[in-house]
N, C-alpha and C. Protein backbone atom coordinates (compact mmCIF):
# COMPACT_ATOMS: atom_id res chain seq x y z
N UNK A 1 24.19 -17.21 24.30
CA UNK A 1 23.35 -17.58 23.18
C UNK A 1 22.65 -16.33 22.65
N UNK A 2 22.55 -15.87 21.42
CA UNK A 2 21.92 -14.68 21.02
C UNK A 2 20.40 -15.28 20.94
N UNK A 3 20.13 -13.44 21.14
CA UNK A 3 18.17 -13.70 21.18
C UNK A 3 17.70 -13.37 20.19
N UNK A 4 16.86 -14.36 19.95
CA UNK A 4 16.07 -14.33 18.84
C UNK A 4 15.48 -13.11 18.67
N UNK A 5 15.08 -12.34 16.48
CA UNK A 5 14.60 -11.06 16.88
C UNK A 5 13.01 -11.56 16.85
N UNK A 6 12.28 -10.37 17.36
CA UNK A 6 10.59 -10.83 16.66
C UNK A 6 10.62 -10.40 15.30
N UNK A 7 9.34 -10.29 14.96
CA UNK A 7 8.89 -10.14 13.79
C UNK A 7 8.91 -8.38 13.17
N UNK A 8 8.37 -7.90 14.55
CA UNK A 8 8.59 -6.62 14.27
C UNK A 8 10.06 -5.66 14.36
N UNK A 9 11.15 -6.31 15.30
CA UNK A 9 12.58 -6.37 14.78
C UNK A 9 13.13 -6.12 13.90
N UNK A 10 12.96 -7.65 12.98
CA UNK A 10 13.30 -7.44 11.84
C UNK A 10 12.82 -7.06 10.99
N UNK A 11 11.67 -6.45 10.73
CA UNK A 11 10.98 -5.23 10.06
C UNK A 11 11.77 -4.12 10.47
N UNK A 12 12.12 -3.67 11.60
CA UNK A 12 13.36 -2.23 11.66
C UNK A 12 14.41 -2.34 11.41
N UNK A 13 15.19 -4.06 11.52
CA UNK A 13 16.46 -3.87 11.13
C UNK A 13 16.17 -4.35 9.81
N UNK A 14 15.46 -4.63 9.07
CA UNK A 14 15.46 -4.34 7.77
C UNK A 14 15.27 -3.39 7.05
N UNK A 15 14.90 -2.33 8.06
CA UNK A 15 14.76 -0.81 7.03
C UNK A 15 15.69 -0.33 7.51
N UNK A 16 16.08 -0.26 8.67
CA UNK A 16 17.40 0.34 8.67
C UNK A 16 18.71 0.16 8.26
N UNK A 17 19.29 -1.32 7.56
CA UNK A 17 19.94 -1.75 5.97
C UNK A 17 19.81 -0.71 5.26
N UNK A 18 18.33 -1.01 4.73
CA UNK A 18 18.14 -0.41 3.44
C UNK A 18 18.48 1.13 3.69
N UNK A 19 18.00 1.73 4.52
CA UNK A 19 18.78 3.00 4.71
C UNK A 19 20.26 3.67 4.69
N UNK A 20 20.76 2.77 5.23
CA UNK A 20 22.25 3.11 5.54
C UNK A 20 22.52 2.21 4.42
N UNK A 21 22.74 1.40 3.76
CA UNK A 21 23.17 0.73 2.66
C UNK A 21 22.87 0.98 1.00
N UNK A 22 21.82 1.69 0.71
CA UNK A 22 21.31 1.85 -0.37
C UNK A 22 21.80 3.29 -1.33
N UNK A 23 22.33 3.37 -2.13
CA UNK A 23 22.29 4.34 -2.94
C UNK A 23 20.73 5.22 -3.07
N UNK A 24 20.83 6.38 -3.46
CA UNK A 24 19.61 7.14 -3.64
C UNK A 24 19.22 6.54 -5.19
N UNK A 25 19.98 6.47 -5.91
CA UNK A 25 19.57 6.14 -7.34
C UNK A 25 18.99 4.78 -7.50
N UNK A 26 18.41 3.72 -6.64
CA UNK A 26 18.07 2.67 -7.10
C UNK A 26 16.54 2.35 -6.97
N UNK A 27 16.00 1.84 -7.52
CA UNK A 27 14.30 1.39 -7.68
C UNK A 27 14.13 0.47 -6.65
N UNK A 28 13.45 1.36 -5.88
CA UNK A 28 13.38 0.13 -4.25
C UNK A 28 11.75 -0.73 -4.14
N UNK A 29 12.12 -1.58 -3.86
CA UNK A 29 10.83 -2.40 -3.35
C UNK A 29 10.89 -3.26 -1.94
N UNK A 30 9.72 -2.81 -1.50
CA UNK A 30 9.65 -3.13 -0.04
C UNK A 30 8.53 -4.30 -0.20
N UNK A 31 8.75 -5.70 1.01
CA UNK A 31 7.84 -6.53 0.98
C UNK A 31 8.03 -6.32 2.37
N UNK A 32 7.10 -6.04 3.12
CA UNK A 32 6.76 -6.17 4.74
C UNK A 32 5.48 -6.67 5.03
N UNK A 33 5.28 -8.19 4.27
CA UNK A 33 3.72 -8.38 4.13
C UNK A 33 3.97 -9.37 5.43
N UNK A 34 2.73 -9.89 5.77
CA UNK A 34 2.75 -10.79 6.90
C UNK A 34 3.46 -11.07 8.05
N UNK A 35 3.59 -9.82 8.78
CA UNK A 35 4.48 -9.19 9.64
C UNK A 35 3.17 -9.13 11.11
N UNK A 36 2.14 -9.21 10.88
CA UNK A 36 1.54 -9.04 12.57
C UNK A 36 1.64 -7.18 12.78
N UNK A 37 2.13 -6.41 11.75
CA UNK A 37 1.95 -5.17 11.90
C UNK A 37 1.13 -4.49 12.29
N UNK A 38 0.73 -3.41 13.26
CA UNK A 38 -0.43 -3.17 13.74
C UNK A 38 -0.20 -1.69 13.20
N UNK A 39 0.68 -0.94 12.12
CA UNK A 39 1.03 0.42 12.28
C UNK A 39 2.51 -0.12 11.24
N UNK A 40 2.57 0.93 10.39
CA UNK A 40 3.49 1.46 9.79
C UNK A 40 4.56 1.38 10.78
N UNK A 41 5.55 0.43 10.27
CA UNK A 41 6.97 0.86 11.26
C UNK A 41 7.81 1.72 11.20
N UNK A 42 8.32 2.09 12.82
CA UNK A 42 8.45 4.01 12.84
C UNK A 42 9.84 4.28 11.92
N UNK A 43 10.54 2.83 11.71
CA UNK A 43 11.81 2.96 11.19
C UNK A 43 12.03 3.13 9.31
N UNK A 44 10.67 3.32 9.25
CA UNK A 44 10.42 3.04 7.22
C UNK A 44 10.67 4.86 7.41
N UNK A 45 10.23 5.87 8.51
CA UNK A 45 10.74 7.21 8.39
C UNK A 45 11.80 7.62 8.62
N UNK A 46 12.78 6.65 8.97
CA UNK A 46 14.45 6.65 9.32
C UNK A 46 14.86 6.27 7.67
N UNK A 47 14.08 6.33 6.98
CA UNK A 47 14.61 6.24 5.32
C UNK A 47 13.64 7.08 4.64
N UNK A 48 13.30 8.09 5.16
CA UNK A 48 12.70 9.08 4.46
C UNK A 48 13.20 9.68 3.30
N UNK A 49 14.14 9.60 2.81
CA UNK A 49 15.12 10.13 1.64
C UNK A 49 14.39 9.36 0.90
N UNK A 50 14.74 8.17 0.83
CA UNK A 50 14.40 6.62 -0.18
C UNK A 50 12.93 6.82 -0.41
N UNK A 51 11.94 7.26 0.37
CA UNK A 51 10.68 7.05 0.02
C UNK A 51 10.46 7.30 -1.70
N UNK A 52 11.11 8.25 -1.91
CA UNK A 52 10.92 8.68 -3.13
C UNK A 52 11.28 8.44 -4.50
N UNK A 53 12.20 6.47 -3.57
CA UNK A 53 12.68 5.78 -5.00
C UNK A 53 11.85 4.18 -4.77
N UNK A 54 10.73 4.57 -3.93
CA UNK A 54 10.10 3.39 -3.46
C UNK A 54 9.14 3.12 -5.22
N UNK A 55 9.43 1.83 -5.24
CA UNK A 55 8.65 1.77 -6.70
C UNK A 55 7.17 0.70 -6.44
N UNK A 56 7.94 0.25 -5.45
CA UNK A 56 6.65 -1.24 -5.10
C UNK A 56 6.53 -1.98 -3.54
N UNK A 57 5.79 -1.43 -2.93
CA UNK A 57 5.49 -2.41 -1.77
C UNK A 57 4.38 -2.99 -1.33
N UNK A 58 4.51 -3.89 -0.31
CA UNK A 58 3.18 -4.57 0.26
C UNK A 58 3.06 -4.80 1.86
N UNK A 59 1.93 -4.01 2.04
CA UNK A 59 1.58 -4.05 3.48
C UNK A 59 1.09 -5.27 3.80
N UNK A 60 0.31 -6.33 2.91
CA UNK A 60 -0.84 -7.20 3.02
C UNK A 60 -0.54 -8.42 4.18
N UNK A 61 -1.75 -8.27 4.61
CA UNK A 61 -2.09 -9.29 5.37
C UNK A 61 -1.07 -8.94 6.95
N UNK A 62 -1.36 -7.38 6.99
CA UNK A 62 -0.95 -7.23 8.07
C UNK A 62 -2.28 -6.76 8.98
N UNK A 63 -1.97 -5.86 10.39
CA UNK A 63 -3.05 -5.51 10.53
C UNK A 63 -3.65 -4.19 11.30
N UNK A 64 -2.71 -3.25 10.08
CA UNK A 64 -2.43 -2.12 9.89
C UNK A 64 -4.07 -1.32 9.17
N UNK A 65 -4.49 -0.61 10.10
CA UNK A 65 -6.20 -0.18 9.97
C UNK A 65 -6.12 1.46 9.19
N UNK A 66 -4.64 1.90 9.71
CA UNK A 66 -4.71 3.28 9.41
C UNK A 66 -3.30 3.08 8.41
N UNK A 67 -2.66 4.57 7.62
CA UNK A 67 -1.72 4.67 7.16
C UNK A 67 -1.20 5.99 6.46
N UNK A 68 0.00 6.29 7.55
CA UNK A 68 0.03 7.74 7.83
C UNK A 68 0.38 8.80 6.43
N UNK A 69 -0.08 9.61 6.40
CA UNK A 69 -0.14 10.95 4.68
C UNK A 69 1.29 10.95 4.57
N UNK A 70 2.33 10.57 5.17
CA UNK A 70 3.51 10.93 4.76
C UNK A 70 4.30 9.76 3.82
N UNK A 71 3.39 8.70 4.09
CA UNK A 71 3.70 8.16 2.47
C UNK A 71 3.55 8.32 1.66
N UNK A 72 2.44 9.61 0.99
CA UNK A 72 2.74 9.99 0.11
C UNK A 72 3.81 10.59 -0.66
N UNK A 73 5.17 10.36 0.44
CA UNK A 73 6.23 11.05 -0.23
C UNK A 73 6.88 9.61 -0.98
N UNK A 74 6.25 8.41 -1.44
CA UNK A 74 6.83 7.24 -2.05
C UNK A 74 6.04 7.99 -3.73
N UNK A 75 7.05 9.16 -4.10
CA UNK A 75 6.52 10.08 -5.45
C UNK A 75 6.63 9.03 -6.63
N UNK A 76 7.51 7.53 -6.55
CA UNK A 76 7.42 6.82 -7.71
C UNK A 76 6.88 5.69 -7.98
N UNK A 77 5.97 5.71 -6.69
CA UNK A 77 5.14 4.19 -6.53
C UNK A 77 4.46 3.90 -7.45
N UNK A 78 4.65 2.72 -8.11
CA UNK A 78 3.61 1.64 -9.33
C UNK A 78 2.83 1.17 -8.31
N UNK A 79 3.40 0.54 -7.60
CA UNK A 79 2.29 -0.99 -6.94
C UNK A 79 2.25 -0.58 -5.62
N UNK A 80 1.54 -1.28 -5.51
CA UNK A 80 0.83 -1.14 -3.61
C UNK A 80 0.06 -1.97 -3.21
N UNK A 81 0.00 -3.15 -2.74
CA UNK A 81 -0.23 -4.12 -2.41
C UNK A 81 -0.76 -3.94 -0.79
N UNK A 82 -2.31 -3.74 -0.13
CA UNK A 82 -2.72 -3.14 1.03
C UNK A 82 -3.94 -4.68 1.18
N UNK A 83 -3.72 -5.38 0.24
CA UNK A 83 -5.05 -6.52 0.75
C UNK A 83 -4.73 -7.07 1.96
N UNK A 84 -5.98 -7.31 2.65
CA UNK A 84 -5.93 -8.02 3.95
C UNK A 84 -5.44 -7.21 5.16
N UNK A 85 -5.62 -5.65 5.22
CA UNK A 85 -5.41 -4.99 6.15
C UNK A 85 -6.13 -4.53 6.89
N UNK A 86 -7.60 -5.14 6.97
CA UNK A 86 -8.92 -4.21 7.94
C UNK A 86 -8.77 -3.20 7.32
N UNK A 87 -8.70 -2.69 6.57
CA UNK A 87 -9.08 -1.01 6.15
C UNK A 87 -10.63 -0.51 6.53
N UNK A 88 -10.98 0.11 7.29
CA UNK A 88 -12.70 0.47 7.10
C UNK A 88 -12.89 2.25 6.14
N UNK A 89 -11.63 2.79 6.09
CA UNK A 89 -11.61 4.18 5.83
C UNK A 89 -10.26 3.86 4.79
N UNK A 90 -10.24 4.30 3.41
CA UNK A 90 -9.00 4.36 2.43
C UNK A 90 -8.55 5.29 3.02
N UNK A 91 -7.15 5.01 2.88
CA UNK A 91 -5.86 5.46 2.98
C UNK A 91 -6.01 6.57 2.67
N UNK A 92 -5.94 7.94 2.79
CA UNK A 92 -5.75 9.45 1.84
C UNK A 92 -4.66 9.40 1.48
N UNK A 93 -3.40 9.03 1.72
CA UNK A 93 -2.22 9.13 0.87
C UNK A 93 -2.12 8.62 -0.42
N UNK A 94 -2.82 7.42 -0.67
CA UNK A 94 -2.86 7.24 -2.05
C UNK A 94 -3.43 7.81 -3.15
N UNK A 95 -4.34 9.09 -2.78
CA UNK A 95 -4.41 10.07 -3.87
C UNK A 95 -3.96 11.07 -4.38
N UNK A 96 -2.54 10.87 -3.54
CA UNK A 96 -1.31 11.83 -4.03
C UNK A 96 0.17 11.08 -4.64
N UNK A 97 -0.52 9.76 -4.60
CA UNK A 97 0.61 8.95 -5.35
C UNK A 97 0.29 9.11 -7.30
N UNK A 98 0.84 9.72 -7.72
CA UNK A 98 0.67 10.27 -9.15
C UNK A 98 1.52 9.16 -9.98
N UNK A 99 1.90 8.05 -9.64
CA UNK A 99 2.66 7.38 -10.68
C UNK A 99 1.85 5.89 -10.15
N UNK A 100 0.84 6.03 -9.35
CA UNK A 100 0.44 4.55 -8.64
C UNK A 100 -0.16 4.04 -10.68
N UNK A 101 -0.13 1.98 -10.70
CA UNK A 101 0.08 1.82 -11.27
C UNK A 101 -1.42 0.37 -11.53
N UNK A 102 -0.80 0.12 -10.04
CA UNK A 102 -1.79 -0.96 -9.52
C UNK A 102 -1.95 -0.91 -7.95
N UNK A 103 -3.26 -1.17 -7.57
CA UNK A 103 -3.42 -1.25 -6.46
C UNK A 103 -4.64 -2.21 -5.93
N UNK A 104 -4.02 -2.78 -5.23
CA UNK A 104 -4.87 -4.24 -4.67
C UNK A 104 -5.13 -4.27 -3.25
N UNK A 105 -6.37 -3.56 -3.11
CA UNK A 105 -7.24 -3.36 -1.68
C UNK A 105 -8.32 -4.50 -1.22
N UNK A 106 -8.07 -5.52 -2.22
CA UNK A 106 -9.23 -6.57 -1.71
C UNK A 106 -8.95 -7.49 -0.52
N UNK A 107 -9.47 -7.85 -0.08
CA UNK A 107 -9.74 -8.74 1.12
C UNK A 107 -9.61 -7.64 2.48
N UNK A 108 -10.60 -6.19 2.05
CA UNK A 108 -10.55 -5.53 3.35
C UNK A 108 -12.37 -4.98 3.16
N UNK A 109 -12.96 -6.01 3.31
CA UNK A 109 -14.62 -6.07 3.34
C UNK A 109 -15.14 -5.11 3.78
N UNK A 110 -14.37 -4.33 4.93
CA UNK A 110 -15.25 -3.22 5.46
C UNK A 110 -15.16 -2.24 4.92
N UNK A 111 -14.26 -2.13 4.20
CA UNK A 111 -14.19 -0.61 3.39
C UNK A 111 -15.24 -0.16 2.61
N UNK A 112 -15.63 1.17 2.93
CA UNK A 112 -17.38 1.85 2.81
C UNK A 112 -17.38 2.34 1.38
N UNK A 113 -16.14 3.06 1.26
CA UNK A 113 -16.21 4.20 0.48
C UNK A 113 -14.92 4.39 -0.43
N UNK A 114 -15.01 4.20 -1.84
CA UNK A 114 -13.37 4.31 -2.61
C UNK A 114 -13.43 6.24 -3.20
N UNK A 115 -12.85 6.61 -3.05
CA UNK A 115 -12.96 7.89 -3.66
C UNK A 115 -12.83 7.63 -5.08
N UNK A 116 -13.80 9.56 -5.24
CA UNK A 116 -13.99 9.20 -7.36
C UNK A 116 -12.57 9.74 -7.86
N UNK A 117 -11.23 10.45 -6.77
CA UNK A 117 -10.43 10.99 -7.10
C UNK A 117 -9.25 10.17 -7.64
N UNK A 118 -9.33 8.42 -7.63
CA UNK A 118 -8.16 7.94 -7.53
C UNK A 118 -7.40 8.28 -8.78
N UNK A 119 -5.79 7.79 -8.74
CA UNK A 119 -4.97 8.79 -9.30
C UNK A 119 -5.15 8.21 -10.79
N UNK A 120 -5.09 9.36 -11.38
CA UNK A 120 -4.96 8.90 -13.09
C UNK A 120 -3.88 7.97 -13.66
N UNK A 121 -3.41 7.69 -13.36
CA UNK A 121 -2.44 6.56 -13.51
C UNK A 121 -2.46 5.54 -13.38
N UNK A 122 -3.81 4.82 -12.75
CA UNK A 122 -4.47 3.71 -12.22
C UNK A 122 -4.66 2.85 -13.33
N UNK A 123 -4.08 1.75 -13.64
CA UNK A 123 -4.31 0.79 -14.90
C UNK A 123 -5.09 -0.60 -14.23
N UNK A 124 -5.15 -0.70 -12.70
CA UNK A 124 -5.28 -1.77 -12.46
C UNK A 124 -5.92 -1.92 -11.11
N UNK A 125 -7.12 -2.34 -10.33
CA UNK A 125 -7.71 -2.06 -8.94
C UNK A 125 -8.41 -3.42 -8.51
N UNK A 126 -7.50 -4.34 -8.12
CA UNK A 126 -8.34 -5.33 -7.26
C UNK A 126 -9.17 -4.86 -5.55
N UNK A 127 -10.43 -4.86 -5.97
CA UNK A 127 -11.06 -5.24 -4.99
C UNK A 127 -12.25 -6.68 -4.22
N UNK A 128 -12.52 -6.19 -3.15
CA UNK A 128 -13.68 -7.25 -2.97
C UNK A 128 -14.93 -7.56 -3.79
N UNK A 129 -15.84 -7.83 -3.72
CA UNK A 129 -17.37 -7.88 -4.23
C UNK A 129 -18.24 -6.79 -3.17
N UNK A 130 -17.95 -7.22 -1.90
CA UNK A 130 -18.60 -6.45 -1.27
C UNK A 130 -18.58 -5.07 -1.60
N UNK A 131 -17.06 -4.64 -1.63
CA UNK A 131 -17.20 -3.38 -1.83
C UNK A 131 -17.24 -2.86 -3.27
N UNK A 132 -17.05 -3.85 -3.74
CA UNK A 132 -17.52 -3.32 -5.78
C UNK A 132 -18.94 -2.64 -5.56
N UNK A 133 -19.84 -3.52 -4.86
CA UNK A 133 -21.37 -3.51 -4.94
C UNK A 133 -21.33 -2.18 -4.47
N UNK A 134 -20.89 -1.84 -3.15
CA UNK A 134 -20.95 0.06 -2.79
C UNK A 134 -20.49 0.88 -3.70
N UNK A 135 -20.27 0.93 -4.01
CA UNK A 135 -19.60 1.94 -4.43
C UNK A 135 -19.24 1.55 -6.41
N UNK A 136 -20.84 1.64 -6.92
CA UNK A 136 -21.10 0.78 -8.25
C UNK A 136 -20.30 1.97 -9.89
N UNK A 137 -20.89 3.19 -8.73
CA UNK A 137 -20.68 4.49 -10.28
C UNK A 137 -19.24 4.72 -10.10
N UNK A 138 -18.19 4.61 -8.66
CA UNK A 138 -17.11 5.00 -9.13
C UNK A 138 -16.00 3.65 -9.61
N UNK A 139 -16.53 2.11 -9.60
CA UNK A 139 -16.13 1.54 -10.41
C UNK A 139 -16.24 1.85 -12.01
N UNK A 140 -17.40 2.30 -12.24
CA UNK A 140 -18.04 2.13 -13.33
C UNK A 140 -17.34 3.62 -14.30
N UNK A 141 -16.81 5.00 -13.49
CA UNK A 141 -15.95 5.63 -13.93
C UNK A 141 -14.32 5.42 -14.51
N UNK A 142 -14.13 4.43 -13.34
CA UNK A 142 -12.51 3.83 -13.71
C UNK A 142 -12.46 3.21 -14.71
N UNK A 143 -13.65 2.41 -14.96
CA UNK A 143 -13.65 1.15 -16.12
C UNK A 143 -13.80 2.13 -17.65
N UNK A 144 -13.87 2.76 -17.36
CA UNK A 144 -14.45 4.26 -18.84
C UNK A 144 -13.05 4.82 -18.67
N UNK A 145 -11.74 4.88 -17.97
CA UNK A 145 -11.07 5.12 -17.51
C UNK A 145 -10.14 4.49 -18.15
N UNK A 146 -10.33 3.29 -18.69
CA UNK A 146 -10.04 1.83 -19.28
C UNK A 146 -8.96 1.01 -17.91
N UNK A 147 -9.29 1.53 -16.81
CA UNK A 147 -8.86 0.79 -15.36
C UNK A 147 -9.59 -0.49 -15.58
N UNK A 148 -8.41 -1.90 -15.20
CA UNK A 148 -8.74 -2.93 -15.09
C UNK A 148 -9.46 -3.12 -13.62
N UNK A 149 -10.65 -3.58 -13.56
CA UNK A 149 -11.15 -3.94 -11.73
C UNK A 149 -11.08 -5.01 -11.45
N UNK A 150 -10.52 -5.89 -11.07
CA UNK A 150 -10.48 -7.39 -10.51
C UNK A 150 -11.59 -7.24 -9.23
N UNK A 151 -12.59 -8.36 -9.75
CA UNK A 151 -13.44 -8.19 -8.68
C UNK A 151 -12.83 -9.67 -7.67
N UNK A 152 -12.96 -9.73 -6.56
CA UNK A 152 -12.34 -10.92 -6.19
C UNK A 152 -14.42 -11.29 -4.64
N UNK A 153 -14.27 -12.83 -5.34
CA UNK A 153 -15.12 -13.22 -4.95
C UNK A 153 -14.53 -14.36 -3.73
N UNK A 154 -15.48 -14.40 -2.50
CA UNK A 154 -14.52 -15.15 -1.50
C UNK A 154 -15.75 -16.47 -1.66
């Protein structure tokens, strides 16, 4: 009888498909949301080539606290979908994503601090309330920015 995979399994044998199967030329999007993730899986760097045709993914509602600078090599990312990850410290890789488009960090309450650097390309930033309220002047730059802020109230 074959054994069942877990969850985190098929999170590697799904990147490792996309690796060995994928042309370099295609607009990739990754959904690895609701996976029990505790950490970036080690096998999304066994497609390190591809990072750089990554156009859209979502970590959310995993429960992934950190997230390592070498995603910043996803050079064509629009979307990024990180809600519901415990974040207490933003990501630093996302201020080297130069094509980010939208990004939806809400439902991670503890987060202290958004940097005033986020990338110029930013049309769109769901966050919490909680953390709207911290951090009031560098909403209030994005929105002059003409960045949409979705405030999300629980």
């Amino acid at each position: 009888m074959p054994r069942l995979l877990s969850r985190g399994e098929i999170t590697n044998w799904f990147l490792y498909l996309l690796s060995a199967n994928l042309d370099a030329a295609y607009d990739i999007t990754l959904n690895i949301a609701n996976n029990l993730l505790r950490k970036v899986p080690d096998a999304l760097y066994r497609c390190d080539i591809y990072l750089k045709n990554v156009r859209s993914v979502s970590f959310a509602q995993n429960s992934i606290k950190q997230f390592p600078i070498a995603l910043k090599k996803m050079t064509s990312l629009r979307f990024l979908n990180i809600k519901g990850c415990s974040l207490k410290v933003f990501p630093e890789f996302i201020l080297g994503l130069t094509m980010l488009e939208k990004l939806w960090l809400d439902h991670n309450r503890a987060l202290k601090v958004l940097p005033k650097n986020l990338p110029r390309t930013l049309e769109e930033l769901a966050i919490d309330e909680v953390v709207f309220k911290r951090n009031r002047r560098v909403i209030k730059m994005l929105q002059k920015r003409y960045v949409k802020v979705i405030i999300i109230r629980d």
